[in-house]
PDB file of N, CA and C in Angstrom:
ATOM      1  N   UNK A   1     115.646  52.876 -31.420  1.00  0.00           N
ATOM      2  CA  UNK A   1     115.162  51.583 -30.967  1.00  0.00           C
ATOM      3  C   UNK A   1     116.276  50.551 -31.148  1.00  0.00           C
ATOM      4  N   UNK A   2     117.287  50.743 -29.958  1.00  0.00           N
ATOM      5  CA  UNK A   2     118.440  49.826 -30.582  1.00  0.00           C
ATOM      6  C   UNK A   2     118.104  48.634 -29.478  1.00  0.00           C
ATOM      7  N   UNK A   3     118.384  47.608 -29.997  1.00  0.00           N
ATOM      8  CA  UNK A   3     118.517  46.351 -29.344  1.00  0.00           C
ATOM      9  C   UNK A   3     119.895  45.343 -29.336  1.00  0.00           C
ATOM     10  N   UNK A   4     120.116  44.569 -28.307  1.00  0.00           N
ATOM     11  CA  UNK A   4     121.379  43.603 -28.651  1.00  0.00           C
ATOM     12  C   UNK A   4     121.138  42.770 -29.644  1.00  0.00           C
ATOM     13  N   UNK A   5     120.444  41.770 -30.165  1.00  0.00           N
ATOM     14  CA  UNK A   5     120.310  40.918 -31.086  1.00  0.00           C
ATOM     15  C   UNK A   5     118.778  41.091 -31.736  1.00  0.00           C
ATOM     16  N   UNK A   6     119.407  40.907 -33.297  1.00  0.00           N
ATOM     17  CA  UNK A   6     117.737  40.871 -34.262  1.00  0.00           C
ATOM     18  C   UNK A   6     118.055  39.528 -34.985  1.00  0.00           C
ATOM     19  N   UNK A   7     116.545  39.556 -35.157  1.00  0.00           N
ATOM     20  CA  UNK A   7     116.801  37.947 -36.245  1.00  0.00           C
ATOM     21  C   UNK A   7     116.668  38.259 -36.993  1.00  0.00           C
ATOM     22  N   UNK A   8     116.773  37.144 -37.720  1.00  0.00           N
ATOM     23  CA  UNK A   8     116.917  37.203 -39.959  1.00  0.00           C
ATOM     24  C   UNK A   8     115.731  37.649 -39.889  1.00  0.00           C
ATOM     25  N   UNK A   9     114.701  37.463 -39.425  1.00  0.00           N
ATOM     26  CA  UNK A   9     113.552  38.641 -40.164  1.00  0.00           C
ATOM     27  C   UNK A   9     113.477  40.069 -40.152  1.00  0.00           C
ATOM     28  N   UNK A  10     114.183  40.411 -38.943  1.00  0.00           N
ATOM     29  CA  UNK A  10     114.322  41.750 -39.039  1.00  0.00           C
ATOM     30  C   UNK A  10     115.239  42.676 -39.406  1.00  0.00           C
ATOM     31  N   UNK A  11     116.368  41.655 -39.534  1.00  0.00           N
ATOM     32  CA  UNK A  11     117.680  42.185 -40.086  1.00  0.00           C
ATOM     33  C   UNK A  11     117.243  41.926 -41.992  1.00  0.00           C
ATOM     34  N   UNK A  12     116.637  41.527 -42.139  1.00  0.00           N
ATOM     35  CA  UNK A  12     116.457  41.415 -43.635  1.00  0.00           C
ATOM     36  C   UNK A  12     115.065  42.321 -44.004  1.00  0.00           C
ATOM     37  N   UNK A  13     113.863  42.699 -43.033  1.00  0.00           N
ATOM     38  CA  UNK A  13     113.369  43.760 -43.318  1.00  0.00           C
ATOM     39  C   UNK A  13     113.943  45.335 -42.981  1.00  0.00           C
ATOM     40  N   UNK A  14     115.262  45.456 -42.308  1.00  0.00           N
ATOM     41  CA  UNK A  14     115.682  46.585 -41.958  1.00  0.00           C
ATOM     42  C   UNK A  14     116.672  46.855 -43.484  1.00  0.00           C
ATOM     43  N   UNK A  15     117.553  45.538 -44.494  1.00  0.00           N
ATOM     44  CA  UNK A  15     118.474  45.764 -44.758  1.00  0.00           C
ATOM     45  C   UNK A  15     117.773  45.584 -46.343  1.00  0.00           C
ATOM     46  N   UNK A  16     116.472  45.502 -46.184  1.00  0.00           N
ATOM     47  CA  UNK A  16     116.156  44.655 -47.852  1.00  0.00           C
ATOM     48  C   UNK A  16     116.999  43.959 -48.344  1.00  0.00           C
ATOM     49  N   UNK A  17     117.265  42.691 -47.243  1.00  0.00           N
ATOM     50  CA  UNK A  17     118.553  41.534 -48.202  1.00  0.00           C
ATOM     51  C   UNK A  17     117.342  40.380 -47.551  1.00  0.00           C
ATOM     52  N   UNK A  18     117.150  39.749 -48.648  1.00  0.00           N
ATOM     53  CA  UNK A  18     116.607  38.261 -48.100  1.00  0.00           C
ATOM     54  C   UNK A  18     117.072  37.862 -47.532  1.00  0.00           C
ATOM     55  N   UNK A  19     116.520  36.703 -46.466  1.00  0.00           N
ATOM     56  CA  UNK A  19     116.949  35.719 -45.443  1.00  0.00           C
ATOM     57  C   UNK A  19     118.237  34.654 -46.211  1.00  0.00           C
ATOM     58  N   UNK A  20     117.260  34.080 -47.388  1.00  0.00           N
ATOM     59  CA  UNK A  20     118.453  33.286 -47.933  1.00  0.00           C
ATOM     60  C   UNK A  20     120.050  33.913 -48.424  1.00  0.00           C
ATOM     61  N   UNK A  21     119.708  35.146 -49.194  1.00  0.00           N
ATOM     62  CA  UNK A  21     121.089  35.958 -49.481  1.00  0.00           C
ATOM     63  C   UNK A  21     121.809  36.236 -47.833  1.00  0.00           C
ATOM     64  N   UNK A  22     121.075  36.217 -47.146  1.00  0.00           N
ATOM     65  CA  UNK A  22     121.742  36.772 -45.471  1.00  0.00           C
ATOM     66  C   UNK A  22     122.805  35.568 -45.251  1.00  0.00           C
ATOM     67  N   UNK A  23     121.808  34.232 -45.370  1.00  0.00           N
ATOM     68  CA  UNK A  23     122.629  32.830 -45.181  1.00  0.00           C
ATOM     69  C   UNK A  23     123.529  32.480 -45.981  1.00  0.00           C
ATOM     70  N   UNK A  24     123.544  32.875 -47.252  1.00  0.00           N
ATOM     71  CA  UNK A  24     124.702  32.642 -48.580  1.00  0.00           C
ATOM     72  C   UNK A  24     125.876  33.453 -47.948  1.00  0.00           C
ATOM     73  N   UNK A  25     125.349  34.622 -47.876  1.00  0.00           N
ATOM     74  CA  UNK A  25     126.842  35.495 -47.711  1.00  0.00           C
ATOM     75  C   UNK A  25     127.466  35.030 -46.061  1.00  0.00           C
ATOM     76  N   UNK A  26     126.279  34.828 -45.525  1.00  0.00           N
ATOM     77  CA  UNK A  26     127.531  33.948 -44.315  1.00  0.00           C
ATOM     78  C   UNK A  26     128.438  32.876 -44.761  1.00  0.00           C
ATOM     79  N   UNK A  27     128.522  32.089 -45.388  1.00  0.00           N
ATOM     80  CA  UNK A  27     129.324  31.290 -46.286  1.00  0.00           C
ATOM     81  C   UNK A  27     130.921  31.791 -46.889  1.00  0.00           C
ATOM     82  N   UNK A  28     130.435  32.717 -47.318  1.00  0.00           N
ATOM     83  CA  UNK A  28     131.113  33.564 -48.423  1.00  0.00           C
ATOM     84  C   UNK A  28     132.219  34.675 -47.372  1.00  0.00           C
ATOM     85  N   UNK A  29     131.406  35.122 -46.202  1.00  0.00           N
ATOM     86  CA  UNK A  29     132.499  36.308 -45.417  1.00  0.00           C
ATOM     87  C   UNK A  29     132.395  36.162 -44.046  1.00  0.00           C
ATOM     88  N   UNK A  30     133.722  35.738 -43.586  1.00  0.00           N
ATOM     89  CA  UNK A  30     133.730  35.253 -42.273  1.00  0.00           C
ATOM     90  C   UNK A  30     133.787  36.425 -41.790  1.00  0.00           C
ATOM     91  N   UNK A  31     133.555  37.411 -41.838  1.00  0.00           N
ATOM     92  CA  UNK A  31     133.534  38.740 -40.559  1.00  0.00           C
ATOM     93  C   UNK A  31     131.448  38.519 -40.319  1.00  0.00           C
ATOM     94  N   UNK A  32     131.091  37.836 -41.140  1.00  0.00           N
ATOM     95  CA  UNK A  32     129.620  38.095 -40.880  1.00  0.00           C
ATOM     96  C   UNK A  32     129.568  36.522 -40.631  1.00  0.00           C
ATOM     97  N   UNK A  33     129.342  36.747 -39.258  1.00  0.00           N
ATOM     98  CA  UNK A  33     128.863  35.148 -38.464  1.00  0.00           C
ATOM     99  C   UNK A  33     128.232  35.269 -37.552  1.00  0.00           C
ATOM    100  N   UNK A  34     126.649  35.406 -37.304  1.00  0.00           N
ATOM    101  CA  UNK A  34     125.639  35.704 -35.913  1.00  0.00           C
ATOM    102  C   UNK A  34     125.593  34.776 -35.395  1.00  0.00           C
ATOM    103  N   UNK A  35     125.518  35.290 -34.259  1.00  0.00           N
ATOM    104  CA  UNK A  35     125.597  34.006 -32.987  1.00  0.00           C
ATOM    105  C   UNK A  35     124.226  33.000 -33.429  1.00  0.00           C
ATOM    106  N   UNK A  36     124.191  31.631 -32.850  1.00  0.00           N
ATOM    107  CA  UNK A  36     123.133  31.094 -32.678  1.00  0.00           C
ATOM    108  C   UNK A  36     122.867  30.854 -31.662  1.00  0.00           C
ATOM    109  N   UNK A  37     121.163  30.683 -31.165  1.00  0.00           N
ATOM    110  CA  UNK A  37     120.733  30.951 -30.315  1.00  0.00           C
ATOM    111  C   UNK A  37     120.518  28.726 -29.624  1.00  0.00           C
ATOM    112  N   UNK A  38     120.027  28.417 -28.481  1.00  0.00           N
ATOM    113  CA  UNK A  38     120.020  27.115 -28.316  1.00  0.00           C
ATOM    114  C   UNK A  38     119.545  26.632 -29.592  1.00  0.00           C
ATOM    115  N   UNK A  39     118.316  27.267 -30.036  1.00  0.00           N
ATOM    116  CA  UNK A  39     116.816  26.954 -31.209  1.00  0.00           C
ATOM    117  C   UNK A  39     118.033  26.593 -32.268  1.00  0.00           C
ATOM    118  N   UNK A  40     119.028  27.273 -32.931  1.00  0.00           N
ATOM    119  CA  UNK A  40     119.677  27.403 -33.739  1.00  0.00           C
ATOM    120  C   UNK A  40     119.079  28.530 -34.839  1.00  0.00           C
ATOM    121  N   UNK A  41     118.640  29.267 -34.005  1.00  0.00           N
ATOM    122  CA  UNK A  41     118.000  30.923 -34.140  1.00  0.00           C
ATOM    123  C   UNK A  41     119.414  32.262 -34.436  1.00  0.00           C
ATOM    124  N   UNK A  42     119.329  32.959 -35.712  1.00  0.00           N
ATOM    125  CA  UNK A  42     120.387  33.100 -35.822  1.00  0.00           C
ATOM    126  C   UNK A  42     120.466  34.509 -35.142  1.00  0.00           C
ATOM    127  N   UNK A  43     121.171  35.483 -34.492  1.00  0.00           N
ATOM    128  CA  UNK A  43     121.124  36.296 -33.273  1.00  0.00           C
ATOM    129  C   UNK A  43     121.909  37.584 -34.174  1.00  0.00           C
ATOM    130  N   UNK A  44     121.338  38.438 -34.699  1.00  0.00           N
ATOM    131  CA  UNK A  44     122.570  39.333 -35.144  1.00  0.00           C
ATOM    132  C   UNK A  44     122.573  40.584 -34.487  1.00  0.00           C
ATOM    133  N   UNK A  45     123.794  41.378 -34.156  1.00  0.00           N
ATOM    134  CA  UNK A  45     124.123  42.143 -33.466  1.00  0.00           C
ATOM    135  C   UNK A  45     124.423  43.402 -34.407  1.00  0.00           C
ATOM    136  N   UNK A  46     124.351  44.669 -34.087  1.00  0.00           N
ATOM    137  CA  UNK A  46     124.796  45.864 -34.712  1.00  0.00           C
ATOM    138  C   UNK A  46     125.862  46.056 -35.702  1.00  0.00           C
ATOM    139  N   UNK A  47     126.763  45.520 -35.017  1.00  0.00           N
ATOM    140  CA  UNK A  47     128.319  45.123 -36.089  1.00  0.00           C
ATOM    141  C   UNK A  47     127.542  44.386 -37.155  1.00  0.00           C
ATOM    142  N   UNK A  48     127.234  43.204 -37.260  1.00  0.00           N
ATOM    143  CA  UNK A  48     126.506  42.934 -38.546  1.00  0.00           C
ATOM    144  C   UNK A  48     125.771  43.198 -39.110  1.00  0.00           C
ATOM    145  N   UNK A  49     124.243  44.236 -39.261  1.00  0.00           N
ATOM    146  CA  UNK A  49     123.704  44.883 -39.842  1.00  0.00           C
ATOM    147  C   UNK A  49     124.388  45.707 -40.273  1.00  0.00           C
ATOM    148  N   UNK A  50     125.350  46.698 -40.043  1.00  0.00           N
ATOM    149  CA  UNK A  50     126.021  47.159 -40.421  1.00  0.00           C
ATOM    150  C   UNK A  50     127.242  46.194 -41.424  1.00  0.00           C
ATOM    151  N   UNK A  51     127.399  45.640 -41.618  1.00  0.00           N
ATOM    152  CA  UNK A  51     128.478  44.964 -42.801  1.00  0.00           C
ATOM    153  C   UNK A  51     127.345  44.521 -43.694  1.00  0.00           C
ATOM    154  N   UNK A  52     126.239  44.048 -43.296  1.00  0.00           N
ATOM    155  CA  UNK A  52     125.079  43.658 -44.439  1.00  0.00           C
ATOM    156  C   UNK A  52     125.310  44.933 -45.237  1.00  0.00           C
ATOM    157  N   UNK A  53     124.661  46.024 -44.772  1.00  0.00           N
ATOM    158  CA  UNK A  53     124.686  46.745 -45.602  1.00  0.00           C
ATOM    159  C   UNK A  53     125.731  47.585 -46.348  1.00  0.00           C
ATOM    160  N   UNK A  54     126.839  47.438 -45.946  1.00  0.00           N
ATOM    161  CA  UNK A  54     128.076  47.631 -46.924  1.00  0.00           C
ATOM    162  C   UNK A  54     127.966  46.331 -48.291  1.00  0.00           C
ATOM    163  N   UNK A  55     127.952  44.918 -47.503  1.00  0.00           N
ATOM    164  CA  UNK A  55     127.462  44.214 -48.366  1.00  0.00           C
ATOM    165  C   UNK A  55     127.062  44.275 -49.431  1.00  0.00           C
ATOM    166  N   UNK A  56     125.695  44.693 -49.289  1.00  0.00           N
ATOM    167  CA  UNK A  56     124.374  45.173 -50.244  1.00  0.00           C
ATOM    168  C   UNK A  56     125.028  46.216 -51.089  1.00  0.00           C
ATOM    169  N   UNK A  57     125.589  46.849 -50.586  1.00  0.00           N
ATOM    170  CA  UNK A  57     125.680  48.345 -51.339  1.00  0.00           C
ATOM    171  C   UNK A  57     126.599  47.899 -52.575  1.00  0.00           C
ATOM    172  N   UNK A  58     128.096  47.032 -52.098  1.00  0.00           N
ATOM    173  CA  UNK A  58     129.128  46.547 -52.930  1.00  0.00           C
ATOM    174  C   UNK A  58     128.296  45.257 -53.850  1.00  0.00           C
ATOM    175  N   UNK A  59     127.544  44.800 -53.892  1.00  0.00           N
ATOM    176  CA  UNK A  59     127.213  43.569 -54.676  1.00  0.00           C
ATOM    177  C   UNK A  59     126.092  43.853 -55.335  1.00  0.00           C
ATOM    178  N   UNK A  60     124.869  44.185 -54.514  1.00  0.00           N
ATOM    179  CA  UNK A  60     123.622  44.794 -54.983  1.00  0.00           C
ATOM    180  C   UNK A  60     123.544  46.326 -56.368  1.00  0.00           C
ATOM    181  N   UNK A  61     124.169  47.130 -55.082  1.00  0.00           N
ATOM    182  CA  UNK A  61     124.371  48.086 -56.009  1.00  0.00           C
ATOM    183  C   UNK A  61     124.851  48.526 -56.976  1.00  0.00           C
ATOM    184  N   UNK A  62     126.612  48.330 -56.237  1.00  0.00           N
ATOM    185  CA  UNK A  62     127.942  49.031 -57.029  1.00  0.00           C
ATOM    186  C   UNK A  62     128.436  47.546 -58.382  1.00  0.00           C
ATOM    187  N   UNK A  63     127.492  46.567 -57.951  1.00  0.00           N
ATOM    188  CA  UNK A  63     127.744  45.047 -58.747  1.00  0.00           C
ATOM    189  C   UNK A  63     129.096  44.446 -58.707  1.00  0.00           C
ATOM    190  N   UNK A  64     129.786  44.180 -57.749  1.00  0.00           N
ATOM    191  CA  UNK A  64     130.277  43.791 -57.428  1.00  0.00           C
ATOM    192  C   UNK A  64     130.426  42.036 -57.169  1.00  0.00           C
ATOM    193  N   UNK A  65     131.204  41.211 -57.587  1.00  0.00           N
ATOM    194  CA  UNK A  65     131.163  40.006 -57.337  1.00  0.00           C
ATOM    195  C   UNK A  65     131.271  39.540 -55.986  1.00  0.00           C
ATOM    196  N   UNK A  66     130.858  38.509 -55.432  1.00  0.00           N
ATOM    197  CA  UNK A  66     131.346  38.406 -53.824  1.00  0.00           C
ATOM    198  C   UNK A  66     132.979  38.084 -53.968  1.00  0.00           C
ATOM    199  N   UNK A  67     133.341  37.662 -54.506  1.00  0.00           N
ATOM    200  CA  UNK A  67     135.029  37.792 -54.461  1.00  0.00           C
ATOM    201  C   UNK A  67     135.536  39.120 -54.405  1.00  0.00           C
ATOM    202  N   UNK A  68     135.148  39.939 -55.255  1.00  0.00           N
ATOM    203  CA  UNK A  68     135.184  41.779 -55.890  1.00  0.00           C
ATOM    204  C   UNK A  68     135.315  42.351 -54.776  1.00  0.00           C
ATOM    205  N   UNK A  69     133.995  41.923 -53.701  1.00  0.00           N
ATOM    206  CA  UNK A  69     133.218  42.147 -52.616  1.00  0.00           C
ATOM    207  C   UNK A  69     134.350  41.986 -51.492  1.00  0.00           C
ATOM    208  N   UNK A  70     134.739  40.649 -51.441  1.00  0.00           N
ATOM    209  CA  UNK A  70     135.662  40.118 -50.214  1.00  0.00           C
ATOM    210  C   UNK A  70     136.701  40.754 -50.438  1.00  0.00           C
ATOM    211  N   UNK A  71     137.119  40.797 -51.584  1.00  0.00           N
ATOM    212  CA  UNK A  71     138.647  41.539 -51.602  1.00  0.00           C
ATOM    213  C   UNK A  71     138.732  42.943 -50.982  1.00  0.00           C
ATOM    214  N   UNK A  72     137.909  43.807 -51.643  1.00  0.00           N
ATOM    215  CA  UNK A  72     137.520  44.994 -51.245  1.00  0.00           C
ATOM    216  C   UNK A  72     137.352  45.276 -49.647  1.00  0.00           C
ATOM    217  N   UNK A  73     136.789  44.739 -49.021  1.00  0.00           N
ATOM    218  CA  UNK A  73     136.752  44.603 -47.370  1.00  0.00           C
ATOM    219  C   UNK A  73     137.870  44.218 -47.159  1.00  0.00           C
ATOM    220  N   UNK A  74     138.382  42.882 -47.300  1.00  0.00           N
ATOM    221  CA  UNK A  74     140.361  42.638 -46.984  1.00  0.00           C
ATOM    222  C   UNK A  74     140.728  44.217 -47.211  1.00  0.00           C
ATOM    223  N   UNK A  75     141.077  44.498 -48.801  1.00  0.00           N
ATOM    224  CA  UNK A  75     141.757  45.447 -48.326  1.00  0.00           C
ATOM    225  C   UNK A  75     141.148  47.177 -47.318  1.00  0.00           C
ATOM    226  N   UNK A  76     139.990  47.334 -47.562  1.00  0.00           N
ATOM    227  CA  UNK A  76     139.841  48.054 -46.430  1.00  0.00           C
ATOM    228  C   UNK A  76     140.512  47.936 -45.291  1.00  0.00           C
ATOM    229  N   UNK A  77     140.104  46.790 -44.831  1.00  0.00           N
ATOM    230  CA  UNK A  77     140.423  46.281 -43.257  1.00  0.00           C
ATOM    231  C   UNK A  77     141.744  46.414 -43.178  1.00  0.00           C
ATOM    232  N   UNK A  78     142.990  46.254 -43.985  1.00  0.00           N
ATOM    233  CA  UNK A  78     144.410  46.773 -43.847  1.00  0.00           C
ATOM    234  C   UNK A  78     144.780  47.701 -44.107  1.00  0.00           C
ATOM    235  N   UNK A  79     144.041  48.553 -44.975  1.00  0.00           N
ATOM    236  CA  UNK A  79     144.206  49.963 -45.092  1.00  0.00           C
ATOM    237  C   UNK A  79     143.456  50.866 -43.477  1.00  0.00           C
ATOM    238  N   UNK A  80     144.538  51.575 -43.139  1.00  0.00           N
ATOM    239  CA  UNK A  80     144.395  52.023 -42.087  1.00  0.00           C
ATOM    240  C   UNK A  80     144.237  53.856 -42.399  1.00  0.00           C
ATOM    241  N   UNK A  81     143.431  54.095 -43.354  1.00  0.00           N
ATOM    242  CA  UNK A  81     143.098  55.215 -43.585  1.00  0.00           C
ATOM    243  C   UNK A  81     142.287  55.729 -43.410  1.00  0.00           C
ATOM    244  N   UNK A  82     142.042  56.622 -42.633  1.00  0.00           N
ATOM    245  CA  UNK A  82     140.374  56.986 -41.945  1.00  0.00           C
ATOM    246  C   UNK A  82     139.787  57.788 -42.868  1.00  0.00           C
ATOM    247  N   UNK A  83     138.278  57.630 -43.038  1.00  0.00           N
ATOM    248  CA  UNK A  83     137.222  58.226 -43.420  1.00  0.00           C
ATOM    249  C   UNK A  83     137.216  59.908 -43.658  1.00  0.00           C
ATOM    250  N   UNK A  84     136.985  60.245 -45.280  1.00  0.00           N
ATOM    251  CA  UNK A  84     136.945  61.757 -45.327  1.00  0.00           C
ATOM    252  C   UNK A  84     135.791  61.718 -45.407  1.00  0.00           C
ATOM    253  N   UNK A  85     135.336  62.991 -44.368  1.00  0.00           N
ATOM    254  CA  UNK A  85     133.719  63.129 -44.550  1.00  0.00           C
ATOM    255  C   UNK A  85     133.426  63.857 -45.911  1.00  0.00           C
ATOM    256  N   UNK A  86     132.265  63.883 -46.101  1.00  0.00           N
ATOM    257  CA  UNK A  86     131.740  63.900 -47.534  1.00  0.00           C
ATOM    258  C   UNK A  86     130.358  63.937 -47.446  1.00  0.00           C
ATOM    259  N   UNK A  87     129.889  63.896 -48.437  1.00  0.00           N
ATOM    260  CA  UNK A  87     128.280  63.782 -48.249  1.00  0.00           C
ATOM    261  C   UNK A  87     127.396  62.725 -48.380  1.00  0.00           C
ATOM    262  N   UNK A  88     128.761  61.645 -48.164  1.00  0.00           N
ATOM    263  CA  UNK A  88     127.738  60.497 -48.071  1.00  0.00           C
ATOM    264  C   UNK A  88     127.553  59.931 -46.603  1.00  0.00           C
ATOM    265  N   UNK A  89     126.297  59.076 -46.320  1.00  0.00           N
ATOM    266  CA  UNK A  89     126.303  58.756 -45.009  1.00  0.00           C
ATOM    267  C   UNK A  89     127.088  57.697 -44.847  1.00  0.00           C
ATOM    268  N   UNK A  90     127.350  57.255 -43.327  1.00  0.00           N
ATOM    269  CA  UNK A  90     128.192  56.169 -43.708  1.00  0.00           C
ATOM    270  C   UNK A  90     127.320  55.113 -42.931  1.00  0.00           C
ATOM    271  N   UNK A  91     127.751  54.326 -43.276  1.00  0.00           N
ATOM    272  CA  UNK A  91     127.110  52.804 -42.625  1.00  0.00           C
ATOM    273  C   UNK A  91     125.929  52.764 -41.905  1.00  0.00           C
ATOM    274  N   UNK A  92     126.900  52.914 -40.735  1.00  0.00           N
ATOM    275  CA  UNK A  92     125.890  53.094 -39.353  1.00  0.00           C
ATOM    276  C   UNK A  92     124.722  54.470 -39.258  1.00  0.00           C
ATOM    277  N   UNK A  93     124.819  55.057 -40.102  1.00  0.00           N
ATOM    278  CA  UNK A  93     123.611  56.100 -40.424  1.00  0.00           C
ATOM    279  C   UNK A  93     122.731  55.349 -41.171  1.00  0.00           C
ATOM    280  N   UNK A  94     122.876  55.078 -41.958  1.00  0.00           N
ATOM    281  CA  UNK A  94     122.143  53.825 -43.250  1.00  0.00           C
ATOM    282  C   UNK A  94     121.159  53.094 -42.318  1.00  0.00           C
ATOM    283  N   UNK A  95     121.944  52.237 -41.666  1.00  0.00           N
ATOM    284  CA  UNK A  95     121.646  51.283 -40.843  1.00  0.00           C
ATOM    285  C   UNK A  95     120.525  51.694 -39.909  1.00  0.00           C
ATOM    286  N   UNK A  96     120.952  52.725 -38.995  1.00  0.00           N
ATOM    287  CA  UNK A  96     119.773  53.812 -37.903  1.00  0.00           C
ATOM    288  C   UNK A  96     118.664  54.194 -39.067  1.00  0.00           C
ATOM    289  N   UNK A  97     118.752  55.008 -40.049  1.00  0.00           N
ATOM    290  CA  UNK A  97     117.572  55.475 -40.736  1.00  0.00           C
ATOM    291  C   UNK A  97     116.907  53.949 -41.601  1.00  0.00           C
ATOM    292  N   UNK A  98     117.457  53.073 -41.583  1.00  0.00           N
ATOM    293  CA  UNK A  98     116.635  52.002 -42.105  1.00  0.00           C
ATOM    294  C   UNK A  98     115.936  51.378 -41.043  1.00  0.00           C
ATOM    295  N   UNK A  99     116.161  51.419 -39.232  1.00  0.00           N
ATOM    296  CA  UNK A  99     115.685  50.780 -38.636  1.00  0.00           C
ATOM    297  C   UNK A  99     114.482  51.861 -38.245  1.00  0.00           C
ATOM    298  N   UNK A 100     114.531  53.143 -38.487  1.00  0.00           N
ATOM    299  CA  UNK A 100     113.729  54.064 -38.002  1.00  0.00           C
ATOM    300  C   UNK A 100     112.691  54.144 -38.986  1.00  0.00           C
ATOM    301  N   UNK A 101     113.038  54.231 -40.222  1.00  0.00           N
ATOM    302  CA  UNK A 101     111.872  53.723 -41.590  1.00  0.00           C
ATOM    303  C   UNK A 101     111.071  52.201 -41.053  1.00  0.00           C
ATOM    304  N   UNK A 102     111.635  51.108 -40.824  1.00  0.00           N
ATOM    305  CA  UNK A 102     110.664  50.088 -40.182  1.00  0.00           C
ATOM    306  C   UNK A 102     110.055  50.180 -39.281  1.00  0.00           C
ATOM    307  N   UNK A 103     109.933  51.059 -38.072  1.00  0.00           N
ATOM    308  CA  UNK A 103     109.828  51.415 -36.879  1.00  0.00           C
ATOM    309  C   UNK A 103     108.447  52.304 -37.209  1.00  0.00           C
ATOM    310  N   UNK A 104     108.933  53.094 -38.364  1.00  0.00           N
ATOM    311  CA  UNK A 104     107.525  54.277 -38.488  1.00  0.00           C
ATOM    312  C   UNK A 104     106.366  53.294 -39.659  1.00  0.00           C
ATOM    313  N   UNK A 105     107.004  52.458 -40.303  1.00  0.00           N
ATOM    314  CA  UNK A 105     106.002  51.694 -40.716  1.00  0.00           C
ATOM    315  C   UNK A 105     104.932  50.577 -39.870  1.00  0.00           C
ATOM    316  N   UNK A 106     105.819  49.910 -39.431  1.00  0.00           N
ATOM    317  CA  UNK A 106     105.017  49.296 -38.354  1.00  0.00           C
ATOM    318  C   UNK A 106     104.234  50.049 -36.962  1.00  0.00           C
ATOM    319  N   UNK A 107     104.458  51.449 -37.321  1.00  0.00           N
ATOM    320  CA  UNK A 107     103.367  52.066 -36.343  1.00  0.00           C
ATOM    321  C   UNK A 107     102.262  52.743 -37.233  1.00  0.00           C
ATOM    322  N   UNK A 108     102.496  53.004 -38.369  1.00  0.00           N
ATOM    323  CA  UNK A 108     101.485  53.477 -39.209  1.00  0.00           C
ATOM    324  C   UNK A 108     100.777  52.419 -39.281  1.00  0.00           C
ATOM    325  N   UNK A 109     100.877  51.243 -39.718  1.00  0.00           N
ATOM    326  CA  UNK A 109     100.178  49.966 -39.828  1.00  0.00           C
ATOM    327  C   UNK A 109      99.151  49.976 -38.624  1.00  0.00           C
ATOM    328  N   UNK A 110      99.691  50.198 -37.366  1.00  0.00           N
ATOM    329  CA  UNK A 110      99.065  50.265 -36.538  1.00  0.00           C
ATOM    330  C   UNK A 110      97.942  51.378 -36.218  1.00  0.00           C
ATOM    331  N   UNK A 111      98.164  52.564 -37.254  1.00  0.00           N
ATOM    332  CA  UNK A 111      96.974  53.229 -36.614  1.00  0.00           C
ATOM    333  C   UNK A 111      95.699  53.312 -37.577  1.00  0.00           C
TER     334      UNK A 111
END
């Protein structure tokens, strides 16, 4: 169920990050900036659900400071070393099985 743009409600029930933590860390990391809509409706696209949840994972999880956080992405982003697979999922899997977990909830609800 992929779509071009989700809003903070659904990008924050897909990513379990509150709306307000969604709006803080826009502050904090300019690679995460969703479009706004005329409303001033904030529009987020795939690329950013996906960095939320790297996000989450580095601050939430691994406890990471948002500086800890920012640095860590800088240097990713110049390190030009590609991905050894492994057994962890990466991102954009995260991301698909979290939108497919909301997807089967809101149809169970429904029956």
């Amino acid at each position: 169920m992929k779509k071009l743009y989700y809003s903070i409600g659904e990008v924050s029930e897909i990513t379990s990050v509150e709306p307000h933590v969604l709006r803080y860390w826009e502050t904090i990391f300019k690679d995460l900036s969703p479009r706004k809509n005329k409303a001033g409706n904030r529009n987020y696209r795939e690329e950013d659900i996906t960095l939320i949840l790297k996000l989450k994972e580095l601050i939430q999880d691994k406890k990471y400071s948002t500086a800890g956080a920012k640095k860590f992405l800088e240097n990713e982003n110049h390190s030009e070393k590609a991905d050894k697979p492994g057994n962890e999922l990466t991102y954009e899997a995260k991301k698909d099985l979290k939108e497919v977990r909301v997807f089967l909830q809101k149809l169970r609800d429904k029956l």
